[in-house]
N, C-alpha and C. Protein backbone atom coordinates (compact mmCIF):
# COMPACT_ATOMS: atom_id res chain seq x y z
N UNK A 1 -165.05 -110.27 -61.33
CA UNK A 1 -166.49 -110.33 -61.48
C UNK A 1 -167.19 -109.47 -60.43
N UNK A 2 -166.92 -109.60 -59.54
CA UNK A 2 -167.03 -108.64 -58.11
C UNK A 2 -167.04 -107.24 -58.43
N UNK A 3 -166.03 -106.56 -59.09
CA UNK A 3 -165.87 -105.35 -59.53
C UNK A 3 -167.15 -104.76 -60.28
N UNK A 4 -167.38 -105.56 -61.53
CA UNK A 4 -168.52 -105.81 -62.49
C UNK A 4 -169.38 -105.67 -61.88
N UNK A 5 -169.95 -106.35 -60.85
CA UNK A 5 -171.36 -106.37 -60.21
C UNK A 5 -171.38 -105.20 -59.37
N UNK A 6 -170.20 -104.79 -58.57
CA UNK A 6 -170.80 -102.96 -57.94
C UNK A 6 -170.65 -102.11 -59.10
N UNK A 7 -170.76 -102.39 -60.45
CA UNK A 7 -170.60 -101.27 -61.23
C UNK A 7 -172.22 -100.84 -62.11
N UNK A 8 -172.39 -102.30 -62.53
CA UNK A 8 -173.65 -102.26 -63.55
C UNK A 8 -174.74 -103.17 -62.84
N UNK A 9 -175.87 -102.39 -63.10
CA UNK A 9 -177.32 -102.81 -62.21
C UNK A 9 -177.64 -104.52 -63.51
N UNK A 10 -178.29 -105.15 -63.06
CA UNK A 10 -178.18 -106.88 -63.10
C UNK A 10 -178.89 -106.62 -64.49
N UNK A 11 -179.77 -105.27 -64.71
CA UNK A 11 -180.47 -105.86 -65.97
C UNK A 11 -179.62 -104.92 -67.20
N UNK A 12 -178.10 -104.84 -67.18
CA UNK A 12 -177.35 -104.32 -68.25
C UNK A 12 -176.13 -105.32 -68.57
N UNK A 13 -176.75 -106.33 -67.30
CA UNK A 13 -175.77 -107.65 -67.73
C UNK A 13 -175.60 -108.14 -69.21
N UNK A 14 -176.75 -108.65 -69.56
CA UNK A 14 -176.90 -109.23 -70.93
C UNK A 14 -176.70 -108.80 -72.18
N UNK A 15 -176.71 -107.16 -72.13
CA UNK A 15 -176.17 -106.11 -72.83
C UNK A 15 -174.55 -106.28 -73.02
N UNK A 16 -174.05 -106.14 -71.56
CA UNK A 16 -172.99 -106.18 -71.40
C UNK A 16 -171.87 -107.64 -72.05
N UNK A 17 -172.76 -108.06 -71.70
CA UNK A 17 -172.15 -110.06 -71.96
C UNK A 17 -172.28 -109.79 -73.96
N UNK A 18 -173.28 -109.32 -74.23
CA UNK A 18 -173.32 -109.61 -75.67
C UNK A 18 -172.52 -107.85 -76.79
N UNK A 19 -171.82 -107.29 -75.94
CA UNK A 19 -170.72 -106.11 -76.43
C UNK A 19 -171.47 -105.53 -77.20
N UNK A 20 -173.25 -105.31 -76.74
CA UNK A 20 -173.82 -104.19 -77.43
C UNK A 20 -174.08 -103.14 -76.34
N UNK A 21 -173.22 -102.54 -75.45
CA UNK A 21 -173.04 -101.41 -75.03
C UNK A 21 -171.69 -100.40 -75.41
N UNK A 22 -172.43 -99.17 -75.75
CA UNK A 22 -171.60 -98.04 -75.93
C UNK A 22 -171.24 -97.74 -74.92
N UNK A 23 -169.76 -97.35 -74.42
CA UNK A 23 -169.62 -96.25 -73.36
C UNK A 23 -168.69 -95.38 -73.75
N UNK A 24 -168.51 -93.91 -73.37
CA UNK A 24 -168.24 -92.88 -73.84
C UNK A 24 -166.41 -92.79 -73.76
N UNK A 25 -165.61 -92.47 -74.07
CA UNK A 25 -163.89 -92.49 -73.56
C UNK A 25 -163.78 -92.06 -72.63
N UNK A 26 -164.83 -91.30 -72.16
CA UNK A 26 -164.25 -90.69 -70.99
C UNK A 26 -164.50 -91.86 -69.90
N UNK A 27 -166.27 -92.05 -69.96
CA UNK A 27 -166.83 -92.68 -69.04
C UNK A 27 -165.64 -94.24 -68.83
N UNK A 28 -165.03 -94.78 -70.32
CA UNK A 28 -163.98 -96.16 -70.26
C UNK A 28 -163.08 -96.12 -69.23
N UNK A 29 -162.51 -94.26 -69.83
CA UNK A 29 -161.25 -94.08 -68.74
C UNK A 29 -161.10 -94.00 -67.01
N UNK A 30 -162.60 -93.49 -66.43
CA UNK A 30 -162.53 -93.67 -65.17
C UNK A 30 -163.20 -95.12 -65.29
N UNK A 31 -163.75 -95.88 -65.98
CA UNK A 31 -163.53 -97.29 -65.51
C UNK A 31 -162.77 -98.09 -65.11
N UNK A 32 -161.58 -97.68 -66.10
CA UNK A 32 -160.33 -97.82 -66.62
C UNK A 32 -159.25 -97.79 -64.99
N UNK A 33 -159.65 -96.81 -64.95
CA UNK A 33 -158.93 -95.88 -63.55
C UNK A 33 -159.23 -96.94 -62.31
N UNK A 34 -160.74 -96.90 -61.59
CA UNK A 34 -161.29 -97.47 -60.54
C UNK A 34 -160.94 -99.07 -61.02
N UNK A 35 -160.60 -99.48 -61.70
CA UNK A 35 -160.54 -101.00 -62.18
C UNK A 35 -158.98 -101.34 -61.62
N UNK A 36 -158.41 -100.54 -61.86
CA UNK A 36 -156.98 -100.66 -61.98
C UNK A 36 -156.18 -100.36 -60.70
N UNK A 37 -157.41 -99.01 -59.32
CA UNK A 37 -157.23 -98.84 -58.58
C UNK A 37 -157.39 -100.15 -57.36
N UNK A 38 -158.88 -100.95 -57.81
CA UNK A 38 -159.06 -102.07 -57.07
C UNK A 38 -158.08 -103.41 -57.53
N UNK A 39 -156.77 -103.27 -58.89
CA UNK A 39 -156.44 -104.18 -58.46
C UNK A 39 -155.81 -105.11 -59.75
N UNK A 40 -157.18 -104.73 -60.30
CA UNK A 40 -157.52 -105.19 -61.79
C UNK A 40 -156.46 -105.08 -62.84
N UNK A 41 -156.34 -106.22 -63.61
CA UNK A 41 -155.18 -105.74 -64.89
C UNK A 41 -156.12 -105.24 -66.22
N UNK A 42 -156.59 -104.55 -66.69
CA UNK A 42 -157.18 -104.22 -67.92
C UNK A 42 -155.85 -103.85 -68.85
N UNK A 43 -156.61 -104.30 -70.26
CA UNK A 43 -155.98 -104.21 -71.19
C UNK A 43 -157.36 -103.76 -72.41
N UNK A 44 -157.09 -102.91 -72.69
CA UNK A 44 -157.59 -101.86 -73.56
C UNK A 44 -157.24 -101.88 -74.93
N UNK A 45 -158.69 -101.55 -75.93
CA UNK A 45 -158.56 -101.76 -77.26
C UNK A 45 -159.65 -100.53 -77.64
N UNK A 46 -158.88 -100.04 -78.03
CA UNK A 46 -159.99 -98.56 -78.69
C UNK A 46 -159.58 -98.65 -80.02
């Protein structure tokens, strides 16, 4: 959750919570990247 909050400003939360944000493959993949660098297990569905 920690990760989440230095990433997206508080008012793209609710966006976020309800999976009506687009983000681009690229922009996923360095999410993807820095997520995984701090730690994180992601598991990915494109």
């Amino acid at each position: 959750m920690l990760w989440l909050q230095t990433h997206f400003e508080n008012d793209q939360w609710e966006a976020l919570s309800n999976s009506t944000v687009i983000i681009s493959e690229e922009n996923s993949q360095l999410l993807i990247e820095d997520a995984t660098n701090a730690g994180l297990n992601i598991e990915c569905f494109f």
